[in-house]
PDB file of N, CA and C in Angstrom:
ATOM      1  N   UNK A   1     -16.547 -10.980  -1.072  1.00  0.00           N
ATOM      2  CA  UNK A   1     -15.192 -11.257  -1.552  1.00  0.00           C
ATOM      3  C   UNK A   1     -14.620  -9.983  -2.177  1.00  0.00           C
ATOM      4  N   UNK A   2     -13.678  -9.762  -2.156  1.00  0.00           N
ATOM      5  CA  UNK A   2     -12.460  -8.539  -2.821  1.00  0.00           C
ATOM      6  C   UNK A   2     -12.625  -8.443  -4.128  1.00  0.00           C
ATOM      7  N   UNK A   3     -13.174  -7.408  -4.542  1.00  0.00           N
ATOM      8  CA  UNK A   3     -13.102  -7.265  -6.140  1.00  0.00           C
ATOM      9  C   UNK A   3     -12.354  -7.868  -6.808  1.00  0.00           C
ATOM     10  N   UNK A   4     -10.566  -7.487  -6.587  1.00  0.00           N
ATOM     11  CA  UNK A   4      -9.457  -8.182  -7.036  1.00  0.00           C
ATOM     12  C   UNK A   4      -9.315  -9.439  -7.474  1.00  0.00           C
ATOM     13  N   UNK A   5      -9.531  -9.903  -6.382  1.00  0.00           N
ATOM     14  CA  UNK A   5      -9.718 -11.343  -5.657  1.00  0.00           C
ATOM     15  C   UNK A   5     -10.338 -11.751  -6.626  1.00  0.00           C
ATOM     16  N   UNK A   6     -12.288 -11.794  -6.814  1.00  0.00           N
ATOM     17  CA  UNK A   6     -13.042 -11.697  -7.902  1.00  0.00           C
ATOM     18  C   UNK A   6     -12.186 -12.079  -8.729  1.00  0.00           C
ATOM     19  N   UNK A   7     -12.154 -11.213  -9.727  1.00  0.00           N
ATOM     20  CA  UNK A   7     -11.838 -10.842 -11.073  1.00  0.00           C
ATOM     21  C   UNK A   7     -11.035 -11.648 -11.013  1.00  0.00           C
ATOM     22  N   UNK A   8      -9.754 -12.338 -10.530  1.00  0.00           N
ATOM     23  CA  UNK A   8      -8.951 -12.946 -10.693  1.00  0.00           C
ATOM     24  C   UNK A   8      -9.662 -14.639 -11.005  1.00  0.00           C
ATOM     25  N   UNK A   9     -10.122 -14.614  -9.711  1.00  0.00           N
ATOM     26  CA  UNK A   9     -10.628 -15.935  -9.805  1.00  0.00           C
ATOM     27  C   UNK A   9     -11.939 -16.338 -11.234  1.00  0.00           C
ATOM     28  N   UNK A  10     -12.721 -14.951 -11.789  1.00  0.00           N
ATOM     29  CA  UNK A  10     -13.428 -15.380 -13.179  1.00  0.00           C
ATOM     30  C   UNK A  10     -12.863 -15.653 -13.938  1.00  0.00           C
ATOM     31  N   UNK A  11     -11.550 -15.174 -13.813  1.00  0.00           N
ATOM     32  CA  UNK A  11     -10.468 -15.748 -15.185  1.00  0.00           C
ATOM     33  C   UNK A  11      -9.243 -16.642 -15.325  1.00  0.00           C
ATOM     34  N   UNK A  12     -10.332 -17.506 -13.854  1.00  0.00           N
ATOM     35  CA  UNK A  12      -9.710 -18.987 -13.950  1.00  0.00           C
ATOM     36  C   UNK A  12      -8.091 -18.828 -13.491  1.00  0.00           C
ATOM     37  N   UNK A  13      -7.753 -17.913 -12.540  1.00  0.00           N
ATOM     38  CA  UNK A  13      -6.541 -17.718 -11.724  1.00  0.00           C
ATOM     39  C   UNK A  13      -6.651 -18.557 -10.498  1.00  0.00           C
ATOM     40  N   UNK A  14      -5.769 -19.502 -10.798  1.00  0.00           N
ATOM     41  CA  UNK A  14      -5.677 -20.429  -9.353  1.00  0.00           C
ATOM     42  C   UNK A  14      -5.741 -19.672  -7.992  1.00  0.00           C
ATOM     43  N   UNK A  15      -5.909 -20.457  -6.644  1.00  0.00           N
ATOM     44  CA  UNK A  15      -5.859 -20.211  -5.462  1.00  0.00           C
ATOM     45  C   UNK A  15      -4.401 -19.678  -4.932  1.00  0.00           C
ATOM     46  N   UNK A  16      -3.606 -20.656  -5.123  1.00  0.00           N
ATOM     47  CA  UNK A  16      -1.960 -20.759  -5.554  1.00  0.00           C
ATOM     48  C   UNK A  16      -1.341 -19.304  -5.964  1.00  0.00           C
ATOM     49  N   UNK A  17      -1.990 -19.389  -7.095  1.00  0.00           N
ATOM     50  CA  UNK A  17      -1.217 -17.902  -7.823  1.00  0.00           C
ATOM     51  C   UNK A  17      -2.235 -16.573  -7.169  1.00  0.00           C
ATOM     52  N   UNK A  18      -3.375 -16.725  -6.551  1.00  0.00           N
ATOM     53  CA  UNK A  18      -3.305 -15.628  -6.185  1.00  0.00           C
ATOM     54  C   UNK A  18      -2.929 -15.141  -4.854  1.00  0.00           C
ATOM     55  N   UNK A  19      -2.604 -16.261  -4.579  1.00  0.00           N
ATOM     56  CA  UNK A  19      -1.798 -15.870  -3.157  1.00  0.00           C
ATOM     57  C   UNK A  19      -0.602 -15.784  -3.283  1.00  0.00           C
ATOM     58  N   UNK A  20       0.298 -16.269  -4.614  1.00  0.00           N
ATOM     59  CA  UNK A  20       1.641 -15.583  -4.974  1.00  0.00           C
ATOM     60  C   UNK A  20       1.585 -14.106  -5.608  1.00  0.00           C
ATOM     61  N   UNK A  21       0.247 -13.821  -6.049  1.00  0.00           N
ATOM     62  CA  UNK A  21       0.666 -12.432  -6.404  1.00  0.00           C
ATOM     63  C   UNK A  21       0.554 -11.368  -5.345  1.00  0.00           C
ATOM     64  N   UNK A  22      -0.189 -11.759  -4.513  1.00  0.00           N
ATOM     65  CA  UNK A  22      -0.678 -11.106  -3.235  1.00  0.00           C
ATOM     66  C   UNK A  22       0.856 -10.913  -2.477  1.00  0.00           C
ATOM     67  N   UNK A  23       1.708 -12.081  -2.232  1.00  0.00           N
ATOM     68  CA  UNK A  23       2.837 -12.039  -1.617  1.00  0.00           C
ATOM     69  C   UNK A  23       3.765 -11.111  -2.533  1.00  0.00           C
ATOM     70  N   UNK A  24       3.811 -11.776  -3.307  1.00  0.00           N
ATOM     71  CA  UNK A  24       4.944 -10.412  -4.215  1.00  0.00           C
ATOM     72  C   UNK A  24       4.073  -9.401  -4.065  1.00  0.00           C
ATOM     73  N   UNK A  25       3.570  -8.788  -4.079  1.00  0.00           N
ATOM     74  CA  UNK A  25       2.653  -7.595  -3.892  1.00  0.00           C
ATOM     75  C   UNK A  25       3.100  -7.254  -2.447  1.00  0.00           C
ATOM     76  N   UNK A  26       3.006  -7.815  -1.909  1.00  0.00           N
ATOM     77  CA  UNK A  26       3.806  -7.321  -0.199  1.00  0.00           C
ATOM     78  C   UNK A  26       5.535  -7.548  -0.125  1.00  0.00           C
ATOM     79  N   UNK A  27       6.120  -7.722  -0.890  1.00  0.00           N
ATOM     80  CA  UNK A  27       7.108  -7.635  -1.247  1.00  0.00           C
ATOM     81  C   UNK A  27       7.951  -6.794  -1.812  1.00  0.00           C
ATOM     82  N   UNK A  28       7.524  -6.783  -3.151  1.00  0.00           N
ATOM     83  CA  UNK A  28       7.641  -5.835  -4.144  1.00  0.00           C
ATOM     84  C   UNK A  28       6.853  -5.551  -5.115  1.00  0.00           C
ATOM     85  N   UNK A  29       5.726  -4.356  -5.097  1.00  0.00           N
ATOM     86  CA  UNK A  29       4.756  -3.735  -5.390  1.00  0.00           C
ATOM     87  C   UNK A  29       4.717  -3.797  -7.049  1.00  0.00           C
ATOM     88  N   UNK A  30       5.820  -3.461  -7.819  1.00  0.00           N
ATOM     89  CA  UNK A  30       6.813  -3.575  -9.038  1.00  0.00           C
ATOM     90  C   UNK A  30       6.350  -4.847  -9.229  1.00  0.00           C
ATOM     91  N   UNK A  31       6.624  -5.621  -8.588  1.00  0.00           N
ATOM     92  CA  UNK A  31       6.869  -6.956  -9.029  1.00  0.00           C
ATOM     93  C   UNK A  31       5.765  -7.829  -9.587  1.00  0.00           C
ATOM     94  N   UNK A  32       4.843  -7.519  -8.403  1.00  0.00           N
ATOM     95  CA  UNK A  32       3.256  -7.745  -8.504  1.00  0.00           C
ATOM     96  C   UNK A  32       2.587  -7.887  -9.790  1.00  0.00           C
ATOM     97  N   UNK A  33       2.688  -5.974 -10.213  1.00  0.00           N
ATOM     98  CA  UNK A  33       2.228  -5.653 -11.462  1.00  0.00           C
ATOM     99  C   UNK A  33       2.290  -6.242 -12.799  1.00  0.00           C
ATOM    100  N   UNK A  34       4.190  -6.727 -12.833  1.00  0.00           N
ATOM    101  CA  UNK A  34       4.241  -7.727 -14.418  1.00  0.00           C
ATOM    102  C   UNK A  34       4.015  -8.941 -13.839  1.00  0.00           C
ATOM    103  N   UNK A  35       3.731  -9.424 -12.433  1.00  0.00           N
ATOM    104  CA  UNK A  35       3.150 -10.922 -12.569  1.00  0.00           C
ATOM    105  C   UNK A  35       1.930 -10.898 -12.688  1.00  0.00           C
ATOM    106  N   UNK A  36       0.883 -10.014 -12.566  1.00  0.00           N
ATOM    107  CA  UNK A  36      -0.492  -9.734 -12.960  1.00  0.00           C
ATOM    108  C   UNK A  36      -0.510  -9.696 -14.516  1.00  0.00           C
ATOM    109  N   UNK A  37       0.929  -8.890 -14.993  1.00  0.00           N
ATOM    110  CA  UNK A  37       0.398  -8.979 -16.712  1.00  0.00           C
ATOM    111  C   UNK A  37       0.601  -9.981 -17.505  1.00  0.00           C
ATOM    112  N   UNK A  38       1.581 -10.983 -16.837  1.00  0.00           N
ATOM    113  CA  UNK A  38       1.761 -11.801 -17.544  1.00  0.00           C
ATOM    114  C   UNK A  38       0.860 -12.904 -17.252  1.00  0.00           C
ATOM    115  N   UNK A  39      -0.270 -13.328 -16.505  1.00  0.00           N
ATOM    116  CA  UNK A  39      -1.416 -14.245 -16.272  1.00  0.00           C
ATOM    117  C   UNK A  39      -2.303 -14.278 -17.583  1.00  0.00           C
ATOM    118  N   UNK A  40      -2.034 -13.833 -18.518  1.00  0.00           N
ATOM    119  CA  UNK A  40      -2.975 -13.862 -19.443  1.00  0.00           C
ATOM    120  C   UNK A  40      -4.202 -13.701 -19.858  1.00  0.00           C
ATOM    121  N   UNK A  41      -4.722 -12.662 -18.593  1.00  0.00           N
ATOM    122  CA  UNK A  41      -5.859 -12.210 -18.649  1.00  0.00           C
ATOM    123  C   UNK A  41      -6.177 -11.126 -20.221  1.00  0.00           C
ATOM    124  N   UNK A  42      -7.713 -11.353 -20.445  1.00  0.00           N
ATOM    125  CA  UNK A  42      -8.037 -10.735 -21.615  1.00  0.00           C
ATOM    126  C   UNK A  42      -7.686  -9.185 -21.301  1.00  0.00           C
ATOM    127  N   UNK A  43      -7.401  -8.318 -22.217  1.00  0.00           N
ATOM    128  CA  UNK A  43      -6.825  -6.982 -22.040  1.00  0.00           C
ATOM    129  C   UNK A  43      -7.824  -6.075 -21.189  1.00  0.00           C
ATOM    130  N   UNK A  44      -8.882  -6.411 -21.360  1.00  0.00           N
ATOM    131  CA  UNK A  44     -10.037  -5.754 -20.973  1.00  0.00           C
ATOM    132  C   UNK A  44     -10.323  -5.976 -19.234  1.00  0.00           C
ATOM    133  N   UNK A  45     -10.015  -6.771 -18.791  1.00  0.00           N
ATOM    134  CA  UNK A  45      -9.973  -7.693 -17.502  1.00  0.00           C
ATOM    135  C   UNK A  45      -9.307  -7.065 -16.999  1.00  0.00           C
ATOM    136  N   UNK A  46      -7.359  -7.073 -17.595  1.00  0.00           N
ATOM    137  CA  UNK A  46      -6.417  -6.478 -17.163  1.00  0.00           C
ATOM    138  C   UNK A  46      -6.375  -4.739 -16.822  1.00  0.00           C
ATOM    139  N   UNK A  47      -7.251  -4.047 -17.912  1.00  0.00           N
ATOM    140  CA  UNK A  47      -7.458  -2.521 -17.586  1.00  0.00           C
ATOM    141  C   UNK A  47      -8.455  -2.385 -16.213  1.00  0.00           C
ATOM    142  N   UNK A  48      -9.316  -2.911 -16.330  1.00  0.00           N
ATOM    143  CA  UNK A  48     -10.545  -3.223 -15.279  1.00  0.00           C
ATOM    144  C   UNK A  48      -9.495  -3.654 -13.844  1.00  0.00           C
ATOM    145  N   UNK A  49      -8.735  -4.641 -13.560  1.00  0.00           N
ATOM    146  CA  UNK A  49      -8.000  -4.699 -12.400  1.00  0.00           C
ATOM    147  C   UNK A  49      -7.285  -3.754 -11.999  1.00  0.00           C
ATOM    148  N   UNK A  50      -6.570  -3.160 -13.015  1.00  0.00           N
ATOM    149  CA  UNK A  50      -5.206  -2.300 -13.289  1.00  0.00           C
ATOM    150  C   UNK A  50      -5.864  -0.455 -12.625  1.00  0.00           C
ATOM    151  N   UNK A  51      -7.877  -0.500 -13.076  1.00  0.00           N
ATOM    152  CA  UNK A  51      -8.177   0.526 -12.516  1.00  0.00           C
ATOM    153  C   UNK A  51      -8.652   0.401 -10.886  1.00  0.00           C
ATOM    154  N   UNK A  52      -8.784  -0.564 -10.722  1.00  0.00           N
ATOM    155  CA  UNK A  52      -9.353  -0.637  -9.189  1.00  0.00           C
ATOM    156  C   UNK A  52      -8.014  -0.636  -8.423  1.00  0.00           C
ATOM    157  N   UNK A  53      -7.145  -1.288  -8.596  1.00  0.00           N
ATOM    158  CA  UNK A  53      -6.321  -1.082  -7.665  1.00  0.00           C
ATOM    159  C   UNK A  53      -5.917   0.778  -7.502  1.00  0.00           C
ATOM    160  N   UNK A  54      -5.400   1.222  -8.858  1.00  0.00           N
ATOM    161  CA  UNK A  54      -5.563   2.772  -9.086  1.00  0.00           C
ATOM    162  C   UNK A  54      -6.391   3.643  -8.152  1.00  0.00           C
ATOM    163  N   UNK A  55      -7.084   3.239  -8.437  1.00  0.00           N
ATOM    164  CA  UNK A  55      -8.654   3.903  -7.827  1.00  0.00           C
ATOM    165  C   UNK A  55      -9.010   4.100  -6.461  1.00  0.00           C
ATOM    166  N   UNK A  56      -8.330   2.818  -5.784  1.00  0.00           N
ATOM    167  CA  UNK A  56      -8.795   2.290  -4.631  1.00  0.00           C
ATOM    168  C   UNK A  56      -7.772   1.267  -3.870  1.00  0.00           C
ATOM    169  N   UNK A  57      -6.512   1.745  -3.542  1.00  0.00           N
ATOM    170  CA  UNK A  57      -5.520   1.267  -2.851  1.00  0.00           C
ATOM    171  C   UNK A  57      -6.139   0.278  -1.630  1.00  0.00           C
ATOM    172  N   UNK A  58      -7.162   0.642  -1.340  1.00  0.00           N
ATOM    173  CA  UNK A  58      -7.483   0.433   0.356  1.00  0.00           C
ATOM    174  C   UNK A  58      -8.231  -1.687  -0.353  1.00  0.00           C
ATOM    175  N   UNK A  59      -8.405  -1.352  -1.726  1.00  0.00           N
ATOM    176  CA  UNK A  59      -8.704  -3.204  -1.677  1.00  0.00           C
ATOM    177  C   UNK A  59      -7.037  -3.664  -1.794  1.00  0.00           C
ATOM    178  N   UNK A  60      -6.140  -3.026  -2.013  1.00  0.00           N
ATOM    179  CA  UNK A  60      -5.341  -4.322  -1.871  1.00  0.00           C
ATOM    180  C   UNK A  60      -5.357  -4.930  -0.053  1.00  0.00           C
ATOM    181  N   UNK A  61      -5.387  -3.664   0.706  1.00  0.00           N
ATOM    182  CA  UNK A  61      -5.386  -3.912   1.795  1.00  0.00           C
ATOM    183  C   UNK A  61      -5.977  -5.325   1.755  1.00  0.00           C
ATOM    184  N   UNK A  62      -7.450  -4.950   1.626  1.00  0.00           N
ATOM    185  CA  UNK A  62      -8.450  -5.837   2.261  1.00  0.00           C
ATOM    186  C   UNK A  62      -7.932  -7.542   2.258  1.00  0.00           C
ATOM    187  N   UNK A  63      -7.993  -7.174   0.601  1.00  0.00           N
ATOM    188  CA  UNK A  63      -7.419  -8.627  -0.305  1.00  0.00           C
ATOM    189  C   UNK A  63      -6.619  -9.461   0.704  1.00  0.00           C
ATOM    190  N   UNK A  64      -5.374  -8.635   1.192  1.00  0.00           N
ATOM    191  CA  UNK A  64      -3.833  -9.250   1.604  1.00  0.00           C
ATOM    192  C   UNK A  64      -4.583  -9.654   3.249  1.00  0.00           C
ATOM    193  N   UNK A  65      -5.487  -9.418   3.707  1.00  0.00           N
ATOM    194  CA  UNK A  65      -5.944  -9.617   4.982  1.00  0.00           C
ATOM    195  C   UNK A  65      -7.117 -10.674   4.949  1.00  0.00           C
ATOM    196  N   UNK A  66      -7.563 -10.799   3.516  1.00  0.00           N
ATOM    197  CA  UNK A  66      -8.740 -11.601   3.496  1.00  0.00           C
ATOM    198  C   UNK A  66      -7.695 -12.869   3.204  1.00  0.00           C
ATOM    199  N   UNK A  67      -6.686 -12.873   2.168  1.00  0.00           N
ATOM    200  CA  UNK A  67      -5.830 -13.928   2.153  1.00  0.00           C
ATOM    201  C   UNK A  67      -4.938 -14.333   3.315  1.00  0.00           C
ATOM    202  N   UNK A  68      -4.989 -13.597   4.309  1.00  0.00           N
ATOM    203  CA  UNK A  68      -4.054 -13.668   5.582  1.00  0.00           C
ATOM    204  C   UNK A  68      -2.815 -13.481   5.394  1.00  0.00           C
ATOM    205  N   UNK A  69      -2.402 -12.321   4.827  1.00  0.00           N
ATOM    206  CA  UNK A  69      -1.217 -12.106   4.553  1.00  0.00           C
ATOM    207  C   UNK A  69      -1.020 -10.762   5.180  1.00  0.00           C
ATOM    208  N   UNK A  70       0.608 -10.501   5.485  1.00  0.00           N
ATOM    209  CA  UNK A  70       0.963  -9.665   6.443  1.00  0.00           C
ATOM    210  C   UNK A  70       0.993  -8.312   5.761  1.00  0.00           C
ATOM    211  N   UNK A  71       0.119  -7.329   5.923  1.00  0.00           N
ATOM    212  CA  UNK A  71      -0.142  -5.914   5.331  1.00  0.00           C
ATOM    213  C   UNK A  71       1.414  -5.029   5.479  1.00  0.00           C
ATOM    214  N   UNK A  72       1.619  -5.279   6.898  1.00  0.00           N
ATOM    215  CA  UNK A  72       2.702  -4.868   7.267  1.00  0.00           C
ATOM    216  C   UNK A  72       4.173  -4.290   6.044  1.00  0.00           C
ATOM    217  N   UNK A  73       4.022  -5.640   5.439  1.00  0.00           N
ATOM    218  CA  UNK A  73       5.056  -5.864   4.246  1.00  0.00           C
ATOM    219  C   UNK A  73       4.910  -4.919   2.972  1.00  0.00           C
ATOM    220  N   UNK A  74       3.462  -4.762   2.947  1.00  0.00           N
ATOM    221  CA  UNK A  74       3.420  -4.117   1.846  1.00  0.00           C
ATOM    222  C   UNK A  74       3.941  -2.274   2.176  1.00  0.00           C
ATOM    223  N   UNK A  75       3.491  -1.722   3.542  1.00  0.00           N
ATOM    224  CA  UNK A  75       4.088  -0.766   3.789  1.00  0.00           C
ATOM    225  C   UNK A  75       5.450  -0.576   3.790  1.00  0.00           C
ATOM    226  N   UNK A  76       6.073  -1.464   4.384  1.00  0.00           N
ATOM    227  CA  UNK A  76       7.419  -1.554   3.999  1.00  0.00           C
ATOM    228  C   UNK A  76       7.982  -1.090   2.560  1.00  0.00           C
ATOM    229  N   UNK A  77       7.304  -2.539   1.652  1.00  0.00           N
ATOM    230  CA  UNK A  77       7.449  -1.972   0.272  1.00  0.00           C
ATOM    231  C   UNK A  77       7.328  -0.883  -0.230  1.00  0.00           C
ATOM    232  N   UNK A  78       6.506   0.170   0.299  1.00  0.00           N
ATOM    233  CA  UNK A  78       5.771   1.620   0.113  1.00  0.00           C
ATOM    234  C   UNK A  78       7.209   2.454   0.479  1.00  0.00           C
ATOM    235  N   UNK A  79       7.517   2.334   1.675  1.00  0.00           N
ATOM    236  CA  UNK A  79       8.590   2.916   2.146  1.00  0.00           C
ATOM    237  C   UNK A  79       9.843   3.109   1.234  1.00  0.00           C
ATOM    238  N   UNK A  80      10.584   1.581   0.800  1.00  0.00           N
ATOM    239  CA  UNK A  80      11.513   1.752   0.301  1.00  0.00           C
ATOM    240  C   UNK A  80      11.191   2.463  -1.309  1.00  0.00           C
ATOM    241  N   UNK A  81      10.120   2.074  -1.573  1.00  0.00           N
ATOM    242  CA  UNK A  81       9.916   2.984  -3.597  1.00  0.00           C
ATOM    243  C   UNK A  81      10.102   4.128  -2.904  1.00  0.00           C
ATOM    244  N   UNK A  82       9.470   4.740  -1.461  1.00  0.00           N
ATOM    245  CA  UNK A  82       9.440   6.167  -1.925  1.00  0.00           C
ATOM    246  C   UNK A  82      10.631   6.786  -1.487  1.00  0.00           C
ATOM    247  N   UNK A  83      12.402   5.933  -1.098  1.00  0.00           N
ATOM    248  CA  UNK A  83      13.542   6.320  -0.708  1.00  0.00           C
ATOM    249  C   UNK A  83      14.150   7.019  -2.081  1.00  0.00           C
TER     250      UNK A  83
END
């Protein structure tokens, strides 16, 4: 399973919401981020997620493909931040 993924789900993050953050995440990348901060994960959890994605772009990939979600989108998203 996806690190991400993981971590989300030890801290009792529904199925639901992590496939809404995954979608806003292929949406709008921005967007993702304060719906990750506002889940109420312990601060420590939140630095620990906040570095893997950092670290290692290539798990969101995985994540958005293990959830069956269209990668496609998130490049998109990539595109327009970097206009």
């Amino acid at each position: 399973m996806n690190p991400i993924i993981a971590l989300l789900k030890e801290n009792n993050i529904s199925d639901t919401q992590i496939n809404e953050i995954f979608q806003t995440l292929t949406q709008n990348p921005l967007a993702a981020m304060t719906t990750i901060s506002q889940l109420g994960l312990p601060q420590d959890k939140l630095q620990q997620l906040m570095a893997q994605v950092m670290q290692n772009p290539a798990l969101i990939k995985e994540a958005v493909e293990e959830l069956g979600l269209d990668f496609s989108k998130v490049e998109e998203a990539k595109a327009q931040l970097n206009k």
